[in-house]
PDB file of N, CA and C in Angstrom:
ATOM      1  N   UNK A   1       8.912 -28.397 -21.704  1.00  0.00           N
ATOM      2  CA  UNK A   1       9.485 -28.157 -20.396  1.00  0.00           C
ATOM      3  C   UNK A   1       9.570 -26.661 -20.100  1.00  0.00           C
ATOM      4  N   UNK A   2       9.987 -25.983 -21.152  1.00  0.00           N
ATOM      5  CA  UNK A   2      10.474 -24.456 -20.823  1.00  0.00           C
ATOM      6  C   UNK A   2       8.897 -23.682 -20.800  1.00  0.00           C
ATOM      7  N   UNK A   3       7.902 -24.475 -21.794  1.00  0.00           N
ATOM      8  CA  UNK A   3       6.446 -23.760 -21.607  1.00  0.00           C
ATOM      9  C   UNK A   3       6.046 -23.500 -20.352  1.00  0.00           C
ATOM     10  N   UNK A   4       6.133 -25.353 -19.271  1.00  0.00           N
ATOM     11  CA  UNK A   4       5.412 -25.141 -17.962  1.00  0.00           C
ATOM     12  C   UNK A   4       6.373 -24.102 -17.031  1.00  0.00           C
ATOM     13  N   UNK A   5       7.665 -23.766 -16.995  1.00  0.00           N
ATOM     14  CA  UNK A   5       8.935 -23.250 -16.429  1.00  0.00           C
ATOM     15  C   UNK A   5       8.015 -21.872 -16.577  1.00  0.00           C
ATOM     16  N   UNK A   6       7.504 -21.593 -17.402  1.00  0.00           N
ATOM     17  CA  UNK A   6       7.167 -20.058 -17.733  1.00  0.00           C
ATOM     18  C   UNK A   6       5.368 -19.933 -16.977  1.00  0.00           C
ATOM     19  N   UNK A   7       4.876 -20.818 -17.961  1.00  0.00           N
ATOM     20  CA  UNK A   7       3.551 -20.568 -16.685  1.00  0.00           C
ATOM     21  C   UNK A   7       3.881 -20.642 -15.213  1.00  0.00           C
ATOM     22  N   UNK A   8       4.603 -21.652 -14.456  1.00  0.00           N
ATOM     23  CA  UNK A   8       5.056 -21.465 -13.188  1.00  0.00           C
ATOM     24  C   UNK A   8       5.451 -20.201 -12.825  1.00  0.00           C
ATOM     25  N   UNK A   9       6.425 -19.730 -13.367  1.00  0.00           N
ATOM     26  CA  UNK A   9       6.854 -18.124 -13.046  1.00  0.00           C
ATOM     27  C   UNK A   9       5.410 -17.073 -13.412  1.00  0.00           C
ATOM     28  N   UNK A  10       4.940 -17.110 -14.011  1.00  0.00           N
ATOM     29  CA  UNK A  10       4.275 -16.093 -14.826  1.00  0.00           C
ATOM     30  C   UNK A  10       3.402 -16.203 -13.433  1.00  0.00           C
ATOM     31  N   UNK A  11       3.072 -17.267 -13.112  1.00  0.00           N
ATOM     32  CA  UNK A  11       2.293 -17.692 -12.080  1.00  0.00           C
ATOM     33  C   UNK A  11       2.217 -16.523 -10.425  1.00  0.00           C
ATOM     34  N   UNK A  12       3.748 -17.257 -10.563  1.00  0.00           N
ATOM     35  CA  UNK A  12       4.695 -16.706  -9.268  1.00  0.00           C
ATOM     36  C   UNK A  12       4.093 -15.627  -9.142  1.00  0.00           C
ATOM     37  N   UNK A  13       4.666 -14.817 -10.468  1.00  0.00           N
ATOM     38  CA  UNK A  13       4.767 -13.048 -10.687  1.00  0.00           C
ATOM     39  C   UNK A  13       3.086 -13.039 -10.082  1.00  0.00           C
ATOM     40  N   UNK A  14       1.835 -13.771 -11.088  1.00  0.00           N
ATOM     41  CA  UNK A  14       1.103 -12.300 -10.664  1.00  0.00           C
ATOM     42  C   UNK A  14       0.340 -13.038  -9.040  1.00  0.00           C
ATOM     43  N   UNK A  15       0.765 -14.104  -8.509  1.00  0.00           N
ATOM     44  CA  UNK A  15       0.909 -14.577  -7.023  1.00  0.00           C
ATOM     45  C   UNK A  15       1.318 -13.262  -6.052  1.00  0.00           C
ATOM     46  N   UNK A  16       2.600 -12.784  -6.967  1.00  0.00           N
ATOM     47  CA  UNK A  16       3.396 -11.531  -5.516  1.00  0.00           C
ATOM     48  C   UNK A  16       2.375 -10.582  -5.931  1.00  0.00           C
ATOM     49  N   UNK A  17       2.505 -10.150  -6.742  1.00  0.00           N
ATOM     50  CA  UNK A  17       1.693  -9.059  -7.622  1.00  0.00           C
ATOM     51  C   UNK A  17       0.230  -8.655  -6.704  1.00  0.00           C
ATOM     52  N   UNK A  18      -0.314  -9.768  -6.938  1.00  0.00           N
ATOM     53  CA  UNK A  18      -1.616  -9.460  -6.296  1.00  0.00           C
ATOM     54  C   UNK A  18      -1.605  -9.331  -4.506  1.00  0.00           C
ATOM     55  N   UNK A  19      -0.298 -10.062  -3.957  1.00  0.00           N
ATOM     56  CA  UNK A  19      -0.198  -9.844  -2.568  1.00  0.00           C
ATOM     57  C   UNK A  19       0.314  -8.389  -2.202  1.00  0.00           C
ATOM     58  N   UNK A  20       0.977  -8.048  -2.899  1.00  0.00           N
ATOM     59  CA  UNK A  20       1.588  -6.327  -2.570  1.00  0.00           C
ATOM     60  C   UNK A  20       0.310  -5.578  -3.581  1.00  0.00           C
ATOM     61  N   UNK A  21      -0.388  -5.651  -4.121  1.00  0.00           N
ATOM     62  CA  UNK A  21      -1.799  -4.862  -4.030  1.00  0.00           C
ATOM     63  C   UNK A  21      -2.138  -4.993  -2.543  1.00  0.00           C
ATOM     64  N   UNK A  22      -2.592  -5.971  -2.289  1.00  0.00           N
ATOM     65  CA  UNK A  22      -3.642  -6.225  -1.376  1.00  0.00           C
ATOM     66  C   UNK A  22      -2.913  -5.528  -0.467  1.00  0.00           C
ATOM     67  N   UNK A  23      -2.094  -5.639   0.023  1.00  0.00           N
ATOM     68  CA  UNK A  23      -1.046  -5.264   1.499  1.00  0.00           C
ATOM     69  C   UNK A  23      -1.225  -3.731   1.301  1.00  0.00           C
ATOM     70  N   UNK A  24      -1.454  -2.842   0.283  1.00  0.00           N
ATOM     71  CA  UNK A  24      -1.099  -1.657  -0.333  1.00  0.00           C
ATOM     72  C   UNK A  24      -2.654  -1.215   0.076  1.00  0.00           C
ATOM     73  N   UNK A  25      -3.459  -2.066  -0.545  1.00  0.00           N
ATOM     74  CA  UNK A  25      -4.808  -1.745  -0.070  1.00  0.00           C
ATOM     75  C   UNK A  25      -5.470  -1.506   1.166  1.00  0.00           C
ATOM     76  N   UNK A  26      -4.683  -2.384   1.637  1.00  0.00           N
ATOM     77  CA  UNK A  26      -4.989  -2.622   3.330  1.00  0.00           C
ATOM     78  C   UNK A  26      -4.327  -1.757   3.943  1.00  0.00           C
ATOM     79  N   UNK A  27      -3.469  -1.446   3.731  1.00  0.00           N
ATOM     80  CA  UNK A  27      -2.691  -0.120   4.283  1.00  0.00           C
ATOM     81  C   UNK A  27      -3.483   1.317   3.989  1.00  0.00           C
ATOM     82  N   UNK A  28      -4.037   1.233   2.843  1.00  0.00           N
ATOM     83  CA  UNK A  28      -4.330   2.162   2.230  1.00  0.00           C
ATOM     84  C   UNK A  28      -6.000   2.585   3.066  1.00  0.00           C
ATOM     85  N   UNK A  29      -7.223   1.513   3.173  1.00  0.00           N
ATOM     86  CA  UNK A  29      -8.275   1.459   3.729  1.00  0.00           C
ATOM     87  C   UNK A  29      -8.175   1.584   5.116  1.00  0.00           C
ATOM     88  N   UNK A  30      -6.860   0.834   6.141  1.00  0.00           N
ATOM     89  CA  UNK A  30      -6.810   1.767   7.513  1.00  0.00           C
ATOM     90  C   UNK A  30      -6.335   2.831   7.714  1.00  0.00           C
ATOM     91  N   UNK A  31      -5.474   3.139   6.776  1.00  0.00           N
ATOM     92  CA  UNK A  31      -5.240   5.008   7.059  1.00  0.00           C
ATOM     93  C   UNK A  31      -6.537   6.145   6.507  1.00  0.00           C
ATOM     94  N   UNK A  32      -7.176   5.479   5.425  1.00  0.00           N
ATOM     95  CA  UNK A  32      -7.874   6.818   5.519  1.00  0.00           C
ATOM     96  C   UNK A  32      -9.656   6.253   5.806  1.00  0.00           C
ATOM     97  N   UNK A  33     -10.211   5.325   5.788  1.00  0.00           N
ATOM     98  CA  UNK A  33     -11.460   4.705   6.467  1.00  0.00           C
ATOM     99  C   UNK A  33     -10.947   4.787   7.787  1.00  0.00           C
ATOM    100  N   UNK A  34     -10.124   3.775   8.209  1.00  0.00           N
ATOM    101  CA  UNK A  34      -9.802   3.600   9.501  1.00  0.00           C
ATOM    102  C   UNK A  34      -9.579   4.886  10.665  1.00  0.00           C
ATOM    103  N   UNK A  35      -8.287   5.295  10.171  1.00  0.00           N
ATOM    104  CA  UNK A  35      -7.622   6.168  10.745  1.00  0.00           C
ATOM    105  C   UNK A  35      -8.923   7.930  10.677  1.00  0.00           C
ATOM    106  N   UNK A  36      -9.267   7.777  10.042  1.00  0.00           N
ATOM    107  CA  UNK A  36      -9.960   9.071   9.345  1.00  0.00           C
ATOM    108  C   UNK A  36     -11.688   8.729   9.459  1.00  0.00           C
ATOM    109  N   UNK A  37     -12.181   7.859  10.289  1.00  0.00           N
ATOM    110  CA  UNK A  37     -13.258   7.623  10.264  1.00  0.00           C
ATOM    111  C   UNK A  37     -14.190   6.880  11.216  1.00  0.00           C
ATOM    112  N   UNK A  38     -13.223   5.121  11.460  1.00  0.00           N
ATOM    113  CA  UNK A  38     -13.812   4.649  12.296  1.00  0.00           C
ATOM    114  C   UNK A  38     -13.010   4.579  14.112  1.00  0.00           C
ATOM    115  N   UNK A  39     -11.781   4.895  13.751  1.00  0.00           N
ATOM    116  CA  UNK A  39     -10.697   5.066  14.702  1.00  0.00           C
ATOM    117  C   UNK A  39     -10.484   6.936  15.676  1.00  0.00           C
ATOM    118  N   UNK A  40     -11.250   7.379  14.954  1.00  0.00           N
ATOM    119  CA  UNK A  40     -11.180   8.964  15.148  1.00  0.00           C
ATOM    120  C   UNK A  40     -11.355   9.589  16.363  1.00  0.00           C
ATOM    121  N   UNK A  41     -12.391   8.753  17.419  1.00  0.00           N
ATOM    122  CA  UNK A  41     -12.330   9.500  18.459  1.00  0.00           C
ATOM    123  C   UNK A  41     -11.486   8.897  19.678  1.00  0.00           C
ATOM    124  N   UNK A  42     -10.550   8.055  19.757  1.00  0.00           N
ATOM    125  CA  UNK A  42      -9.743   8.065  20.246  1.00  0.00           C
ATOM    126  C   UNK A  42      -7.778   9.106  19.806  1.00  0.00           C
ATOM    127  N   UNK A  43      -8.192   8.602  18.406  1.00  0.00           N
ATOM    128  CA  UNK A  43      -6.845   9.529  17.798  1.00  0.00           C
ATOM    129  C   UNK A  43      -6.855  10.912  18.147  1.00  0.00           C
ATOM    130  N   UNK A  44      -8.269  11.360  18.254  1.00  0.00           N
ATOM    131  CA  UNK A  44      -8.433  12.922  18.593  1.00  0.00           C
ATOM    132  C   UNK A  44      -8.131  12.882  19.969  1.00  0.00           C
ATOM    133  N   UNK A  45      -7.801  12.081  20.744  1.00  0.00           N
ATOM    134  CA  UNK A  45      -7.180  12.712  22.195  1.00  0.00           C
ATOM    135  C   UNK A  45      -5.609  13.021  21.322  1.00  0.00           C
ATOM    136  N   UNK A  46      -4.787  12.737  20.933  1.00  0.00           N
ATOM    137  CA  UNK A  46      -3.651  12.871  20.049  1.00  0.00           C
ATOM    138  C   UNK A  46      -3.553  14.261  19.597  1.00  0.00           C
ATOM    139  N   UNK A  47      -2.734  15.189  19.912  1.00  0.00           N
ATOM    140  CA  UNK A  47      -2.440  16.625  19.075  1.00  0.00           C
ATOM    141  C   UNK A  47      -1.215  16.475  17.621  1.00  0.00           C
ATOM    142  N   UNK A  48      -1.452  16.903  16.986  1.00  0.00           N
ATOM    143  CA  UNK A  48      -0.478  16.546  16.505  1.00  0.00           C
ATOM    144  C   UNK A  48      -0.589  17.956  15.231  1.00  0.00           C
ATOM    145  N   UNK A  49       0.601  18.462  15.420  1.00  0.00           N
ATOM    146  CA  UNK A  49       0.904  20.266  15.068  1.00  0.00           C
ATOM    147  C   UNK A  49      -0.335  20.801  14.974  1.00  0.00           C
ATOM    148  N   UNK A  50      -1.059  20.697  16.418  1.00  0.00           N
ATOM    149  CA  UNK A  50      -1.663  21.248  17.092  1.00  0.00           C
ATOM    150  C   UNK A  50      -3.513  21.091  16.755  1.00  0.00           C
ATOM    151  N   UNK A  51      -3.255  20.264  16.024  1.00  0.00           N
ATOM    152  CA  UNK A  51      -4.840  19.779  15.556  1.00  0.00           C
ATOM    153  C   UNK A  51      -4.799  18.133  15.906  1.00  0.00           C
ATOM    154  N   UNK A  52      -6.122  18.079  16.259  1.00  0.00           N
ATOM    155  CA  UNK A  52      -6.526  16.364  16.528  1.00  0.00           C
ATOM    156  C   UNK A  52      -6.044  15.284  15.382  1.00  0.00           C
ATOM    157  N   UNK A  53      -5.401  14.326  15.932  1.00  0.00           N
ATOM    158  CA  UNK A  53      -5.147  13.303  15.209  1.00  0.00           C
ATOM    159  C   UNK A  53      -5.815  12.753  13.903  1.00  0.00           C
ATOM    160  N   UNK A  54      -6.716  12.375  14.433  1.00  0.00           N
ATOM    161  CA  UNK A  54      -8.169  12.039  14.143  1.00  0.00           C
ATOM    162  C   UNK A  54      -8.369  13.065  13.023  1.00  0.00           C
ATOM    163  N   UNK A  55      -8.610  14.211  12.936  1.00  0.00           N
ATOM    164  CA  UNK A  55      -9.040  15.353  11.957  1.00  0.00           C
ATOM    165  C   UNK A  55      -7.539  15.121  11.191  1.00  0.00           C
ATOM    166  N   UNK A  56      -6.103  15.363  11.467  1.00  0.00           N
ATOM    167  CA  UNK A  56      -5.539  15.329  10.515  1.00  0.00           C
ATOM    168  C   UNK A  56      -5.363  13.903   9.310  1.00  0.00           C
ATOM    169  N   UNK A  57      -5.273  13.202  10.282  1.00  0.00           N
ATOM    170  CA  UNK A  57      -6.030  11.670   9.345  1.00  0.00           C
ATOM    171  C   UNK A  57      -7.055  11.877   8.087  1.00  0.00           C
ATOM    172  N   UNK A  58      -8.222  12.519   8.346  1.00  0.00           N
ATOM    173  CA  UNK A  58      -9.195  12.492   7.763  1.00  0.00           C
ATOM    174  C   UNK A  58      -8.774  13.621   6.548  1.00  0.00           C
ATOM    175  N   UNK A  59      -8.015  14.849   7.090  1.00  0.00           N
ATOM    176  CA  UNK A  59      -7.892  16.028   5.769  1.00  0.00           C
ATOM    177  C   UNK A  59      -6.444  15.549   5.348  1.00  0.00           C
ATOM    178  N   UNK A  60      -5.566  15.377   5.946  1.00  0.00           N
ATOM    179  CA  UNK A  60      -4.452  15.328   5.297  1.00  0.00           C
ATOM    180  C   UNK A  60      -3.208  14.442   5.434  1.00  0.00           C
ATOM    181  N   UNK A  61      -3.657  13.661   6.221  1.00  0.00           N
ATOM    182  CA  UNK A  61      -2.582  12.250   6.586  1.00  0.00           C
ATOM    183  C   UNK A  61      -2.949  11.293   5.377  1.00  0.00           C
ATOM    184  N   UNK A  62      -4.078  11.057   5.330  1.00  0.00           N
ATOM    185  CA  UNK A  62      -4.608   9.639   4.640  1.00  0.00           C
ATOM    186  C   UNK A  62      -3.798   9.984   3.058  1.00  0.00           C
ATOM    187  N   UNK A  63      -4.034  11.251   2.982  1.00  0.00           N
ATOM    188  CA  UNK A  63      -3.379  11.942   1.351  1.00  0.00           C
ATOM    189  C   UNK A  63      -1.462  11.694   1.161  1.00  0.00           C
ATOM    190  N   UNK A  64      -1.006  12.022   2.337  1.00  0.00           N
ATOM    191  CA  UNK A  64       0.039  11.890   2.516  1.00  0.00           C
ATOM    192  C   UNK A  64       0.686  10.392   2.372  1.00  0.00           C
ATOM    193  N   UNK A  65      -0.202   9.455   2.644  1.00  0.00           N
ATOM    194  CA  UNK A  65       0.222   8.005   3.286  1.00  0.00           C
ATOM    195  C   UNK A  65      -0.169   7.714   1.698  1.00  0.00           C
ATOM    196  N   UNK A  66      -0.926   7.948   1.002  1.00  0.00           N
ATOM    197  CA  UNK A  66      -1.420   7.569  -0.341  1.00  0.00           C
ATOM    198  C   UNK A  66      -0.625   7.626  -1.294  1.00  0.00           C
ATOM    199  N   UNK A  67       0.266   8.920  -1.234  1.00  0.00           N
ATOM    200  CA  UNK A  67       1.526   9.195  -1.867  1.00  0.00           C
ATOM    201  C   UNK A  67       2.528   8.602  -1.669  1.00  0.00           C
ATOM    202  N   UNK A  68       2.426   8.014  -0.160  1.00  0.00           N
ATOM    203  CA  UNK A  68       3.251   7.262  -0.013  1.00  0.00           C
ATOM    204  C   UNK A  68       3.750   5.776  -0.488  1.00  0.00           C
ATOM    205  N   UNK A  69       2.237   5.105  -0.343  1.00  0.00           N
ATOM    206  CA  UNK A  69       2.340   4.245  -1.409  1.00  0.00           C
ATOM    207  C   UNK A  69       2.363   3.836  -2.300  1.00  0.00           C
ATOM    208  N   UNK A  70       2.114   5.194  -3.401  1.00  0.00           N
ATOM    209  CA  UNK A  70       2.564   4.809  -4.709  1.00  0.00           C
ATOM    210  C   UNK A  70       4.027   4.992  -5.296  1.00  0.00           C
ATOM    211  N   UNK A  71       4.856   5.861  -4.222  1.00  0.00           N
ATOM    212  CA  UNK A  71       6.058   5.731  -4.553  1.00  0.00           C
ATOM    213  C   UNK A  71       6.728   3.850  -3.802  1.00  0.00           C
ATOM    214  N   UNK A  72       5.810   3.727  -2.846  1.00  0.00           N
ATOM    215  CA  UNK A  72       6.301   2.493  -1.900  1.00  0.00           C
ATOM    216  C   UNK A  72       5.562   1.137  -3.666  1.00  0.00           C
ATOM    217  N   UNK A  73       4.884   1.228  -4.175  1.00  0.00           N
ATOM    218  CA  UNK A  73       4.583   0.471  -5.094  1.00  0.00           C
ATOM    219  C   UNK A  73       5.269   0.053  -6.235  1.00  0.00           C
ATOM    220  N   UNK A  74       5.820   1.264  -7.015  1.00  0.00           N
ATOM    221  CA  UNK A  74       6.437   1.357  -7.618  1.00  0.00           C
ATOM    222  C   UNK A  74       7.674   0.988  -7.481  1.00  0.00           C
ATOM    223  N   UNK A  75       8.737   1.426  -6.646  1.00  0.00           N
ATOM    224  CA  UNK A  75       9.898   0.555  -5.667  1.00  0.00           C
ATOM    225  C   UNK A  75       9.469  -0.808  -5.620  1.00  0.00           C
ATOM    226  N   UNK A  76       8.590  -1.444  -5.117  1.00  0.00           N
ATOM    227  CA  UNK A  76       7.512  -2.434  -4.838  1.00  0.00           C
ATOM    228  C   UNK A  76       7.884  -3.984  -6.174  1.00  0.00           C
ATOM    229  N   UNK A  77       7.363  -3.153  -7.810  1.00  0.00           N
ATOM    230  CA  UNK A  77       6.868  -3.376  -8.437  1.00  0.00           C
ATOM    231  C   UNK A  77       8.311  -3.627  -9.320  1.00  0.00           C
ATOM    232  N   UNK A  78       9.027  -2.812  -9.487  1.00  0.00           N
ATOM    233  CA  UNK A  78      10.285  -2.590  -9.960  1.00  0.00           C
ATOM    234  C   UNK A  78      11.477  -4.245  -9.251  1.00  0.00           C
ATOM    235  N   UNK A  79      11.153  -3.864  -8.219  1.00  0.00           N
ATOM    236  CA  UNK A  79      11.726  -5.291  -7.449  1.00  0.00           C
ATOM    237  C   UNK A  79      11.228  -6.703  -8.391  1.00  0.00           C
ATOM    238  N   UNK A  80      10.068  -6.941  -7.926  1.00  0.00           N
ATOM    239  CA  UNK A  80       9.225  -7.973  -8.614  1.00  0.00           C
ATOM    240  C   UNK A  80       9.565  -8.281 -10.081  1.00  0.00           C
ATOM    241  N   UNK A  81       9.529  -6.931 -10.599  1.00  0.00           N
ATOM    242  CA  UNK A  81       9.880  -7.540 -12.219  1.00  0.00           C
ATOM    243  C   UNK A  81      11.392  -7.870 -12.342  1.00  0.00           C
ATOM    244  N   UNK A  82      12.176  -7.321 -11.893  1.00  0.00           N
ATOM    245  CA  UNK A  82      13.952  -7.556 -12.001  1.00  0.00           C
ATOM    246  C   UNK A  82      14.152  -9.115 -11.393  1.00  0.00           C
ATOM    247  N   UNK A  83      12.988  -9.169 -10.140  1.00  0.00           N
ATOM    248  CA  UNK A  83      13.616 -10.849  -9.864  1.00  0.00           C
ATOM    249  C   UNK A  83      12.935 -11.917 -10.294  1.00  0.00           C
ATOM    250  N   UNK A  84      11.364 -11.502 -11.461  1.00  0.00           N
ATOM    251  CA  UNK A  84      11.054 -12.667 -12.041  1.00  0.00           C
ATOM    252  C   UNK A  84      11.486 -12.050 -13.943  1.00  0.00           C
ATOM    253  N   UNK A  85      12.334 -11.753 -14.095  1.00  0.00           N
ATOM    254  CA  UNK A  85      13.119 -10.775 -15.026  1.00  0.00           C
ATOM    255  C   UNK A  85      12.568 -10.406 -16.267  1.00  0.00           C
ATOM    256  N   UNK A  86      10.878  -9.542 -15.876  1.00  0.00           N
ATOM    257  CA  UNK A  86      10.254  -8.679 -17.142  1.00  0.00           C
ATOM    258  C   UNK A  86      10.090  -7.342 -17.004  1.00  0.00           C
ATOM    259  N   UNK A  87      11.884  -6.735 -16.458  1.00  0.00           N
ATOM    260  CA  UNK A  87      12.200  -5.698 -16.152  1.00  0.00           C
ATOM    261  C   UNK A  87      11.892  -4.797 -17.823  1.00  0.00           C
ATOM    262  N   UNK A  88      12.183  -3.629 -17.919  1.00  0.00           N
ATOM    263  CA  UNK A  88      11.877  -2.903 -19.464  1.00  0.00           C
ATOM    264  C   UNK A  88      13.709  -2.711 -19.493  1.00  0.00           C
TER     265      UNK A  88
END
């Protein structure tokens, strides 16, 4: 009983696991493909501290948002293990 209890969870875990990748990914491929590539010449009507949208996307937003999600992952990830409980 307690074997299948554990594959079920173990299950669960890498179920969320792989959905907050993906969400992370996808976030991750429209900010800097998207935002920085295929989205660009509309964002460049956009100023933003005084350079085109569009261009800051491409040099230094997408970098920013990247950082962002690995602190947003980690927070993320930390959750996940405490509530299927293979916290360290």
């Amino acid at each position: 009983m307690s074997l299948d209890k554990d594959k079920n969870n173990a299950r669960a875990y890498w179920k969320e696991n792989v959905r907050i990748i993906l969400t992370y990914l996808v976030i991750w491929f429209l900010a800097s493909f998207g935002c920085g590539i295929i989205f660009v010449e509309p964002l460049n009507t956009v100023q933003f501290f005084g350079f085109k949208l569009g261009f800051w996307f491409a040099q230094q937003g997408s970098v920013y948002i990247f950082l962002i999600l690995i602190v947003a992952y980690a927070i993320s990830m930390n959750k996940l293990d405490e509530k299927y409980d293979v916290h360290e």
